[in-house]
N, C-alpha and C. Protein backbone atom coordinates (compact mmCIF):
# COMPACT_ATOMS: atom_id res chain seq x y z
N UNK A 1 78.84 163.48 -2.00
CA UNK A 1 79.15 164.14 -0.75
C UNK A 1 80.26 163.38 -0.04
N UNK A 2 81.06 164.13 0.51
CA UNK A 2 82.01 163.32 1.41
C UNK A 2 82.25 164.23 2.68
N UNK A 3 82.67 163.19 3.66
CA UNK A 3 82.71 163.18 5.10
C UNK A 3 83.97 164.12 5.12
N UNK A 4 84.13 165.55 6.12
CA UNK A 4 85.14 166.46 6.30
C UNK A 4 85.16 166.64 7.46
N UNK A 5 86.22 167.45 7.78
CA UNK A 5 85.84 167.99 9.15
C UNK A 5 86.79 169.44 9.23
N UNK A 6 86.04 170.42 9.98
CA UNK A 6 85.98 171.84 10.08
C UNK A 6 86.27 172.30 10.91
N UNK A 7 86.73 173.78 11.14
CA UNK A 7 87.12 174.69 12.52
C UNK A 7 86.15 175.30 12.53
N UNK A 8 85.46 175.38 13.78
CA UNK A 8 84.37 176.48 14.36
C UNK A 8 84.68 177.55 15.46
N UNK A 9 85.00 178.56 15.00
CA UNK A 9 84.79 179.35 16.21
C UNK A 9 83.72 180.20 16.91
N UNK A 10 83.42 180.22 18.19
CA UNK A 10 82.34 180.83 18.78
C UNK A 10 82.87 181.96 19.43
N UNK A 11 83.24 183.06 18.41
CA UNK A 11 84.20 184.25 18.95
C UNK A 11 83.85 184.66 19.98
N UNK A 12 84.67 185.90 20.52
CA UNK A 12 84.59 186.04 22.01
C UNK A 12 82.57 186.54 22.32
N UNK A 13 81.87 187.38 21.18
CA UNK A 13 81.07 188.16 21.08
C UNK A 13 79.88 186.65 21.48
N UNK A 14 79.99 185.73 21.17
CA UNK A 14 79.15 183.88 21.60
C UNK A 14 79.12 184.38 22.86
N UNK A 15 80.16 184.23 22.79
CA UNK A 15 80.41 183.33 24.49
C UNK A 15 79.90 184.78 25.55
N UNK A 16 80.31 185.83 25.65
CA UNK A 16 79.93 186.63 26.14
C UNK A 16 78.49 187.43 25.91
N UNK A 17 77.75 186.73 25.35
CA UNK A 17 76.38 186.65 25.45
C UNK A 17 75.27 185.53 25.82
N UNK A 18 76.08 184.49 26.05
CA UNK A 18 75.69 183.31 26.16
C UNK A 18 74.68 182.88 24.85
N UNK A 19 75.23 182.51 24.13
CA UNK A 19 74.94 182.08 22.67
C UNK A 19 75.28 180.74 22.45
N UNK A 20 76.16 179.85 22.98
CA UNK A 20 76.92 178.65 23.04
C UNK A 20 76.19 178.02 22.74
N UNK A 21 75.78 177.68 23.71
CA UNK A 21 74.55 176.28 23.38
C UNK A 21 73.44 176.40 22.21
N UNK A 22 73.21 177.45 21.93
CA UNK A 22 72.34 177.89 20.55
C UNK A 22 73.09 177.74 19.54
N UNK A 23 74.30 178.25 19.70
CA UNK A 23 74.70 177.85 18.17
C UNK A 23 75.36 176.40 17.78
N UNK A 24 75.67 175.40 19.16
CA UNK A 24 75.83 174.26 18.86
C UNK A 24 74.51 173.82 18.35
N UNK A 25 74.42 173.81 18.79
CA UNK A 25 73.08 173.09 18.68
C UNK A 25 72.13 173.44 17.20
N UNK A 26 72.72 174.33 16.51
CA UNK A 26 72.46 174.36 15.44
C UNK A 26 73.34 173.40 13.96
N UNK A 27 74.61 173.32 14.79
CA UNK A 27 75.13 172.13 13.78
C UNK A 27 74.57 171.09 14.48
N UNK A 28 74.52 170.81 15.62
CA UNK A 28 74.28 168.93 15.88
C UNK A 28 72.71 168.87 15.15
N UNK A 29 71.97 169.64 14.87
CA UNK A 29 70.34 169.78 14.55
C UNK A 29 70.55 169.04 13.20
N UNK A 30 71.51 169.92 12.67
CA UNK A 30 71.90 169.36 11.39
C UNK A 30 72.51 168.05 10.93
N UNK A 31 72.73 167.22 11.80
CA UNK A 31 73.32 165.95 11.95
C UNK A 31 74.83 166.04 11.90
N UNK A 32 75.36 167.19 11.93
CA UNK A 32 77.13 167.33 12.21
C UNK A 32 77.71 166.84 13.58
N UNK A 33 79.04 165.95 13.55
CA UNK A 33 79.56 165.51 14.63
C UNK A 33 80.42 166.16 15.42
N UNK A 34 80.22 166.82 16.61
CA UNK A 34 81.72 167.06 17.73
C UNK A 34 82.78 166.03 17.87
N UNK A 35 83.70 167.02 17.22
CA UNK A 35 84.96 165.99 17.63
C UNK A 35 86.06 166.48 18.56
N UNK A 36 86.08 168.09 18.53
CA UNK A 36 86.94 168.16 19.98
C UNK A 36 85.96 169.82 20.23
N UNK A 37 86.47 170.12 21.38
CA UNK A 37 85.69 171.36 21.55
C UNK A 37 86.62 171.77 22.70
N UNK A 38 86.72 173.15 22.81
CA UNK A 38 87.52 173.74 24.12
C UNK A 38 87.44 175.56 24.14
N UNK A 39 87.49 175.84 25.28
CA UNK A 39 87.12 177.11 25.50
C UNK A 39 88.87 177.72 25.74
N UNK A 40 88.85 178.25 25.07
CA UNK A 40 90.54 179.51 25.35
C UNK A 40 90.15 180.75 24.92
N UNK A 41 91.49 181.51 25.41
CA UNK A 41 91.48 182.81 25.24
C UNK A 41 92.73 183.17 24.28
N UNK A 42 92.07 183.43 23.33
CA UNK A 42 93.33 183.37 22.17
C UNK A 42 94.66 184.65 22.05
N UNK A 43 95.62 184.03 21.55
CA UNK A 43 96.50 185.58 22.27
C UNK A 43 96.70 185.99 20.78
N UNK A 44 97.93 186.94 20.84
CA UNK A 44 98.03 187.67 19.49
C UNK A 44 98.49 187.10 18.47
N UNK A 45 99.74 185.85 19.02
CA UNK A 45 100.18 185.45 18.27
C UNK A 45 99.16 184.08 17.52
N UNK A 46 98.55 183.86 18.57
CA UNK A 46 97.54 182.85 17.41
C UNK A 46 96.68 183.24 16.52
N UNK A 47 96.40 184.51 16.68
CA UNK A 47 95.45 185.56 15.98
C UNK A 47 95.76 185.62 14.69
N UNK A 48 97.33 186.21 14.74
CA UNK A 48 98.18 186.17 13.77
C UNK A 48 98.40 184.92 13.06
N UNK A 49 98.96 184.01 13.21
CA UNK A 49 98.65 182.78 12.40
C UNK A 49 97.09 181.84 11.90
N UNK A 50 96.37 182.08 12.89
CA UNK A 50 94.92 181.81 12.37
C UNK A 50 94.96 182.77 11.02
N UNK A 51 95.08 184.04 11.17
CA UNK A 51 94.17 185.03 10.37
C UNK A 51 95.40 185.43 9.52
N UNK A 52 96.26 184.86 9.19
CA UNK A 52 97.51 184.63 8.44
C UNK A 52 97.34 185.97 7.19
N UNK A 53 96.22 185.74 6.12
CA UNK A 53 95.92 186.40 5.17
C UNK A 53 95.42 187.36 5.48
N UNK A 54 94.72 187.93 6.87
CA UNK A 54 94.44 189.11 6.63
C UNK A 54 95.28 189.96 7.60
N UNK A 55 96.61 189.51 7.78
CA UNK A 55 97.38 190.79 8.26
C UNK A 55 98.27 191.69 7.90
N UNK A 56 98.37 191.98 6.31
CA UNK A 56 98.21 193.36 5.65
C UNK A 56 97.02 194.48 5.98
N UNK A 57 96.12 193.68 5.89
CA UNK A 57 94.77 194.26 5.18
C UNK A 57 94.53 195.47 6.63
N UNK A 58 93.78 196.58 6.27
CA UNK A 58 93.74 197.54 6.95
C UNK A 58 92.51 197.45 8.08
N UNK A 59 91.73 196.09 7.87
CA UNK A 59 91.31 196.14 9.32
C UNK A 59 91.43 194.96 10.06
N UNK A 60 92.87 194.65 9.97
CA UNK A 60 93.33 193.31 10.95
C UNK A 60 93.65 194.03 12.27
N UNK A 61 93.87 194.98 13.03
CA UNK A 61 94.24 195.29 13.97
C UNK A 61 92.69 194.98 14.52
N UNK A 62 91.57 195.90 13.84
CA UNK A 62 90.45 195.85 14.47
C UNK A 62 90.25 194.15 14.92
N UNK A 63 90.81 193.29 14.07
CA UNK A 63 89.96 192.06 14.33
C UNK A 63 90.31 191.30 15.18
N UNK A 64 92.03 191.44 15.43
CA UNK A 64 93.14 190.72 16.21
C UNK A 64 92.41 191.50 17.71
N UNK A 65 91.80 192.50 18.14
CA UNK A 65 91.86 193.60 19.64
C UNK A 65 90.32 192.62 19.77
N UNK A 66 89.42 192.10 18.47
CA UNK A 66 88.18 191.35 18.97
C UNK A 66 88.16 189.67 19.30
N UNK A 67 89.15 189.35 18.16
CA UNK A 67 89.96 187.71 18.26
C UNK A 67 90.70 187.05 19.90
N UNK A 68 91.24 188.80 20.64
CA UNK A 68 91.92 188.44 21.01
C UNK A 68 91.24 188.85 22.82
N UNK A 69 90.22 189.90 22.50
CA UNK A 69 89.69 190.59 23.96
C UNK A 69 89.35 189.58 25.36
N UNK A 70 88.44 188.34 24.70
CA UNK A 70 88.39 187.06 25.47
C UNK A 70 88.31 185.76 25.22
N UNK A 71 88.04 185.40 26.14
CA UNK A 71 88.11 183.88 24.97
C UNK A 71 86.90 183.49 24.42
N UNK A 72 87.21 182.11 23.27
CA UNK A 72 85.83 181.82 22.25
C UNK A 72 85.81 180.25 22.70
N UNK A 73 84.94 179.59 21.68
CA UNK A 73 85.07 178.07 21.98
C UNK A 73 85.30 177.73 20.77
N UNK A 74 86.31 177.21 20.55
CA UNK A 74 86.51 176.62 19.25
C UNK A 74 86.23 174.83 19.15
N UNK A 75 85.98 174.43 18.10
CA UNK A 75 85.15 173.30 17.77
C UNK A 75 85.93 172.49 16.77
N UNK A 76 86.17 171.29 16.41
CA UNK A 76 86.50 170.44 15.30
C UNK A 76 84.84 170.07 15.08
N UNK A 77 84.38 170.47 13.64
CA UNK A 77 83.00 169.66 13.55
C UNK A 77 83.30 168.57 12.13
N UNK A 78 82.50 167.39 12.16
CA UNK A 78 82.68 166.41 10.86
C UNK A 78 81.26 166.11 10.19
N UNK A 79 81.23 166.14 9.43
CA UNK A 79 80.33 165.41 9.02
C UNK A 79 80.37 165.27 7.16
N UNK A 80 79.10 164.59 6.52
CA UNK A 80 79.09 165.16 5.29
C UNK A 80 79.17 166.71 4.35
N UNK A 81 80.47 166.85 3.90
CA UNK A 81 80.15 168.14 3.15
C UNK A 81 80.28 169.41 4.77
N UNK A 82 80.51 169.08 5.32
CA UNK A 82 80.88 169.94 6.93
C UNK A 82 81.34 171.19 6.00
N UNK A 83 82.01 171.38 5.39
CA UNK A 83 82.48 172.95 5.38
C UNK A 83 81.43 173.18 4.98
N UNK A 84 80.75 173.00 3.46
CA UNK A 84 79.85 173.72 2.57
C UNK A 84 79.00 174.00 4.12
N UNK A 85 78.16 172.70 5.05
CA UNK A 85 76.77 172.96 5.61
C UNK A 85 77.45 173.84 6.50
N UNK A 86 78.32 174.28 7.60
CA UNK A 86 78.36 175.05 8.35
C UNK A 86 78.52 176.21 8.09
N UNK A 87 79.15 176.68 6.67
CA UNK A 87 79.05 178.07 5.93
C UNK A 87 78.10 178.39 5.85
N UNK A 88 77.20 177.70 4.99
CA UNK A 88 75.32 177.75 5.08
C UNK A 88 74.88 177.81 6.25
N UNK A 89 75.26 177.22 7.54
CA UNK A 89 74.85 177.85 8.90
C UNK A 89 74.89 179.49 9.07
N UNK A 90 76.33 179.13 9.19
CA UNK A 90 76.96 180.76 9.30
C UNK A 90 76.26 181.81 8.79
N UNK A 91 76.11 181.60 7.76
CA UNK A 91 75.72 182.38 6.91
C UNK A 91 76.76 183.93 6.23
N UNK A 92 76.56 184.89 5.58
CA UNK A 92 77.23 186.05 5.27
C UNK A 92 78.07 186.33 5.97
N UNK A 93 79.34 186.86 5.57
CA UNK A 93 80.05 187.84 6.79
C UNK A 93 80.17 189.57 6.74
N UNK A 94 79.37 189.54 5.60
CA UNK A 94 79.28 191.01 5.73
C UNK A 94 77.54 191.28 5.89
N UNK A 95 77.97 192.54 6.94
CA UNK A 95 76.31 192.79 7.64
C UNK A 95 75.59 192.84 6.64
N UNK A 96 75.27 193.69 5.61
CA UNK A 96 74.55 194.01 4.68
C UNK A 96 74.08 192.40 3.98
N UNK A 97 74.59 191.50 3.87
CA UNK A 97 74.30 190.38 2.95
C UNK A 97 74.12 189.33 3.88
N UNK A 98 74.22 189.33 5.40
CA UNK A 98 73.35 188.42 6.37
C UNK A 98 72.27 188.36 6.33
N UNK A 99 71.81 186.95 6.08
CA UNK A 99 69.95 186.83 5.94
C UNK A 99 69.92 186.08 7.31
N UNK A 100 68.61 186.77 7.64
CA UNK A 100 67.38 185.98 9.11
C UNK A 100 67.38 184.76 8.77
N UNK A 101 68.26 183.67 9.65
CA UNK A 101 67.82 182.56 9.75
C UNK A 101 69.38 181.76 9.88
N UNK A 102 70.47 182.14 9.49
CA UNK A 102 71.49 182.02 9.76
C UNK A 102 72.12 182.53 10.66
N UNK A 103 73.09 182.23 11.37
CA UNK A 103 73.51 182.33 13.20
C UNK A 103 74.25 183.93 12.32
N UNK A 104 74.93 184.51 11.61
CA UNK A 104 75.20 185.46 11.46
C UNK A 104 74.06 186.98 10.98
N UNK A 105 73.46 186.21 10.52
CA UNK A 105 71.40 186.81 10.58
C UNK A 105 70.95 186.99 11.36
N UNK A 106 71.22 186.28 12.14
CA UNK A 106 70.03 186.16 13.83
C UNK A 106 71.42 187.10 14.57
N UNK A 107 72.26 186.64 14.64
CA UNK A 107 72.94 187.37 15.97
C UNK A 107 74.34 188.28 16.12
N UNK A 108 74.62 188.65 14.97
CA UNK A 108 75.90 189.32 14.24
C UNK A 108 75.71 190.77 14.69
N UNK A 109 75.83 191.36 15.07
CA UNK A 109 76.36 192.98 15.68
C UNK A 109 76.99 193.94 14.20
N UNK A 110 77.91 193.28 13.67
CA UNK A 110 78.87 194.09 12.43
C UNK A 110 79.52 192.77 11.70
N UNK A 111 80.10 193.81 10.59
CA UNK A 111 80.63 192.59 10.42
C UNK A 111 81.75 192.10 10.78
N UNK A 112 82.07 192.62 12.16
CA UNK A 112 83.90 192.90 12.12
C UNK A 112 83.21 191.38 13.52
N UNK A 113 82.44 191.75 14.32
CA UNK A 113 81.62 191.01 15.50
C UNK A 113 80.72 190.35 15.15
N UNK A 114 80.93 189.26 14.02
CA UNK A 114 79.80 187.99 13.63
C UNK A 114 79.88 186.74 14.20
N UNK A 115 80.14 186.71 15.65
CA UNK A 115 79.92 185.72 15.95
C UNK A 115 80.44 184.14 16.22
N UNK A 116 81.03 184.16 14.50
CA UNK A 116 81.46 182.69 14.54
C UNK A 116 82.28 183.14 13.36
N UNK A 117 83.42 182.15 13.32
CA UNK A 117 84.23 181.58 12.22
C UNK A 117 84.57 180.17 11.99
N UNK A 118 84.57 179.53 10.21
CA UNK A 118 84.20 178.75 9.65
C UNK A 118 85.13 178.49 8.73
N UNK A 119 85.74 177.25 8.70
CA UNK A 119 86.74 177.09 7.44
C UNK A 119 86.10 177.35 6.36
N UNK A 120 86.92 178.16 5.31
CA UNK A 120 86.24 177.93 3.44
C UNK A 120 86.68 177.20 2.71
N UNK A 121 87.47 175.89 3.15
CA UNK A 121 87.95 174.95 2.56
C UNK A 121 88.32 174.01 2.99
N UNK A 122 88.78 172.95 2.64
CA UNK A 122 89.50 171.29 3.49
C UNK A 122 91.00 171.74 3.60
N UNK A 123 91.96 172.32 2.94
CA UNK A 123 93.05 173.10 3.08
C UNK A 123 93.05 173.65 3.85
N UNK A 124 92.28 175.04 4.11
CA UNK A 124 92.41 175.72 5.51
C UNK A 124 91.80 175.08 6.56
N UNK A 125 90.10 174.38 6.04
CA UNK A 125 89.98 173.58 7.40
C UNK A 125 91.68 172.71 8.73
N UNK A 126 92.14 171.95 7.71
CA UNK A 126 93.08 171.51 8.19
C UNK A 126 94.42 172.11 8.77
N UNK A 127 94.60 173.37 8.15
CA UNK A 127 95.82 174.26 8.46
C UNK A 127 95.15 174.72 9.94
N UNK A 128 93.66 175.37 9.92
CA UNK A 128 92.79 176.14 11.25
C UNK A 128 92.94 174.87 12.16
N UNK A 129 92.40 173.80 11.87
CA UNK A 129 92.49 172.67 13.16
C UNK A 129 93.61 172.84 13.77
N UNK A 130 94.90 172.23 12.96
CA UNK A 130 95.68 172.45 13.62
C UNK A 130 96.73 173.20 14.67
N UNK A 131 96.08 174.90 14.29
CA UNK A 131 96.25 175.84 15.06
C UNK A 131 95.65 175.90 16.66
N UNK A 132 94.62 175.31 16.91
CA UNK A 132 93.67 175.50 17.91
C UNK A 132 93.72 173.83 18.78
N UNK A 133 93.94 172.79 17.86
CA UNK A 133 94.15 171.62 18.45
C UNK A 133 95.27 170.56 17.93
N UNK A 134 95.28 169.35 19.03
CA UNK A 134 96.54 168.57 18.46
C UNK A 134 95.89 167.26 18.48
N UNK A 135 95.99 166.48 17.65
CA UNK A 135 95.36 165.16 16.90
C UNK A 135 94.97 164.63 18.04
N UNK A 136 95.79 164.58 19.19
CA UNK A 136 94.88 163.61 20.54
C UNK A 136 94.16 164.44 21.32
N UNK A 137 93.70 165.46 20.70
CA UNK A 137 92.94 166.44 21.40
C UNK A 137 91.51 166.00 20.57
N UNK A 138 91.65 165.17 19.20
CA UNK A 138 90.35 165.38 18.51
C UNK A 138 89.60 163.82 18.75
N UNK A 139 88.51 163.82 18.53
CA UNK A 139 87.84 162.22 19.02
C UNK A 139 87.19 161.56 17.43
């Protein structure tokens, strides 16, 4: 196992239910570390570079009008193996294949409105950090 560190987002659909503190608190449970955290309201153009790969695809408009409606809290998290365990948090991103017990199980609406987003790699982890924060922003 080795020590990583990850982008979390608590899309706008968190925060506007008051979900925050529940779903932190589901990585720190897990022994994962905060290393920066901040609440914004993301605009189009960060939408667009976050979500880089999916703006061909025919339902990026839908996702950029939900990415972008209010703001989320986005997170640097570290720990051992951080991407694999917070995916396993996450759980599914499509409704049909979300299981009860994962923050996208318990509290996902669709799959377009799940809640949270999660690096799927140390590559994108690092490309996503850097979109959302700047090295003296992280602890």
């Amino acid at each position: 196992m080795s020590k990583e560190r990850t982008l979390i987002l608590l899309k706008p659909d968190a925060v506007s239910r008051g979900l925050v503190g529940k779903l932190i608190s589901r990585y720190e449970n897990k022994g994962l570390r905060i290393c920066a955290m901040k609440m914004i309201k993301v605009s189009p153009e960060l939408a667009r570079k976050h979500y880089i790969a999916h703006i061909h695809k025919p339902f990026y408009p839908e996702l950029e009008a939900y990415i972008t409606r209010d703001r989320l809290v986005a997170l640097v998290i570290e720990g051992e193996s951080a991407i694999a365990v917070t995916r396993a948090i996450n759980g599914a991103t499509k409704l049909e294949q979300m299981i009860p017990g994962t923050i996208r199980g318990d509290y996902a609406a669709s799959t377009t409105e799940n809640v949270v987003h999660g690096s799927d790699s140390p590559e994108n982890a690092k490309y996503e950090i850097g979109n959302f924060f700047t090295s003296e922003e992280i602890y």
